[in-house]
Protein backbone atom coordinates (compact mmCIF):
# COMPACT_ATOMS: atom_id res chain seq x y z
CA UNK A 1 -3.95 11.05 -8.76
CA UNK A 2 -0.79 8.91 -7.35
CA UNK A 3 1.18 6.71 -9.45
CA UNK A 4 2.15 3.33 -7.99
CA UNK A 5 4.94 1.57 -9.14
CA UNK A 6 4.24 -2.14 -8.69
CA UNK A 7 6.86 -5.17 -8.63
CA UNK A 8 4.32 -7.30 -10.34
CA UNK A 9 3.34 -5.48 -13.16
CA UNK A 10 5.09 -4.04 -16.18
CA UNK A 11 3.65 -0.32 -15.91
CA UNK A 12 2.57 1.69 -13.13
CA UNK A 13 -1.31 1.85 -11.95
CA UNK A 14 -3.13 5.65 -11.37
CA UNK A 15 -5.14 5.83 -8.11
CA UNK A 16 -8.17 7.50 -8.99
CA UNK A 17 -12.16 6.82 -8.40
CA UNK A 18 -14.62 7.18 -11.42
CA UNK A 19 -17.90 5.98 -12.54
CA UNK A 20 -17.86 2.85 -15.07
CA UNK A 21 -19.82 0.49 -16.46
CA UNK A 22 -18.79 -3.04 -16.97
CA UNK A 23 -20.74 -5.42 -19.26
CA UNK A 24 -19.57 -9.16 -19.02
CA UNK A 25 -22.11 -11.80 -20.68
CA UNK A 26 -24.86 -8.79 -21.97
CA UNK A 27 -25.23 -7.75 -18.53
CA UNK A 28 -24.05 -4.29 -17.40
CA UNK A 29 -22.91 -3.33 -13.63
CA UNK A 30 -22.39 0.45 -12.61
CA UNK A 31 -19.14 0.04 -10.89
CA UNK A 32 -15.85 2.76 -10.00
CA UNK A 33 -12.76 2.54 -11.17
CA UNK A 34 -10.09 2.30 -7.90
CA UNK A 35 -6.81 2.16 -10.10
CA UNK A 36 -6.01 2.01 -13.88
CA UNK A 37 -2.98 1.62 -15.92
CA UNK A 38 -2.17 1.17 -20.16
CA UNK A 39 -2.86 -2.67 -19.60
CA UNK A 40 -5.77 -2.80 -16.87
CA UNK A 41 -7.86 -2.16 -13.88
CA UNK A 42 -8.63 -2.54 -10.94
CA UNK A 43 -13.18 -1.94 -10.28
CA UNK A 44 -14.90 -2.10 -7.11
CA UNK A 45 -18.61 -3.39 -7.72
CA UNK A 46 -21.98 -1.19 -6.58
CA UNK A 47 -23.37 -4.72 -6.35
CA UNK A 48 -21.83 -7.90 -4.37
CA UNK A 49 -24.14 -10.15 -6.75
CA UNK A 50 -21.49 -11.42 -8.70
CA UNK A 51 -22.34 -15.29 -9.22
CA UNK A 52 -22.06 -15.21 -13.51
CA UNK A 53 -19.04 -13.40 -13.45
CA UNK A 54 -15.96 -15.84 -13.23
CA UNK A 55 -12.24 -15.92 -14.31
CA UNK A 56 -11.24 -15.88 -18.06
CA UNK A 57 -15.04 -14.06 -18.74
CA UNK A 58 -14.34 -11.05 -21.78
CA UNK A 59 -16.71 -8.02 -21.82
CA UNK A 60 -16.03 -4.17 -21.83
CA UNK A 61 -15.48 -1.69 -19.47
CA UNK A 62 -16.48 1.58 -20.26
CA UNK A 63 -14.81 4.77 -18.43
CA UNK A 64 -15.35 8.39 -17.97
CA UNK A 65 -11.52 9.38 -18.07
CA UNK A 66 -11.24 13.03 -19.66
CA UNK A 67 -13.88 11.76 -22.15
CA UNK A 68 -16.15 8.42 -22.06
CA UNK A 69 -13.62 5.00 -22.86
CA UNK A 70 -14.28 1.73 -24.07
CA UNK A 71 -11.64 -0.67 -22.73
CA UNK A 72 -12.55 -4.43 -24.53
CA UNK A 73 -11.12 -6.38 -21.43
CA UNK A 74 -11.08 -9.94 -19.57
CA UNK A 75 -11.42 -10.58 -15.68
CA UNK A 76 -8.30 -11.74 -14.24
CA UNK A 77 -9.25 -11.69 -10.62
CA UNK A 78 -12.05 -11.69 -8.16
CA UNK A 79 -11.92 -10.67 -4.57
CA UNK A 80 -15.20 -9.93 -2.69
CA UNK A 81 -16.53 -6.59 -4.46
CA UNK A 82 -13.56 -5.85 -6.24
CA UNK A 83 -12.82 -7.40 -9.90
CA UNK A 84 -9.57 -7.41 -11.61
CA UNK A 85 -9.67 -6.59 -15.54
CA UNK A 86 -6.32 -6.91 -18.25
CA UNK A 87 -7.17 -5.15 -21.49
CA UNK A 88 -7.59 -6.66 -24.53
């Protein structure tokens, strides 16, 4: 794992690939984890079909870190087949 300081964030983001699930409006997409830090992530989508996910939408991302994590979250960004999350 590297740790990357960014100029845009307050805390510094952990490069590492993991399974995850992300549920947004009851429905769930298998996804991996690219990057994670104490106040989000960054989740690259198995699936491109991402037409009722928008901006602003809450759900929960859950991660198998050391043990299985449930981050409650918010999508701040999406780029093609990546999705942005902040933690709640």
């Amino acid at each position: 794992m590297i740790e990357k300081p960014d100029k845009q964030r307050s805390d510094s983001r952990v490069e590492l690939l993991t399974k995850c699930q992300l549920e947004i409006k009851g429905k769930k997409y298998d996804c991996l984890v690219d990057n994670i830090s104490t106040t989000g992530a960054s989740v690259k989508m198995a699936t491109i079909d991402l037409e009722h996910i928008q901006v602003g939408d809450t759900g929960k991302l859950d991660v198998l870190l050391l043990s299985p994590v449930t981050y409650h979250c918010w999508v701040v960004r999406i780029s093609s087949d990546q999705i942005g999350v902040n933690f709640i």
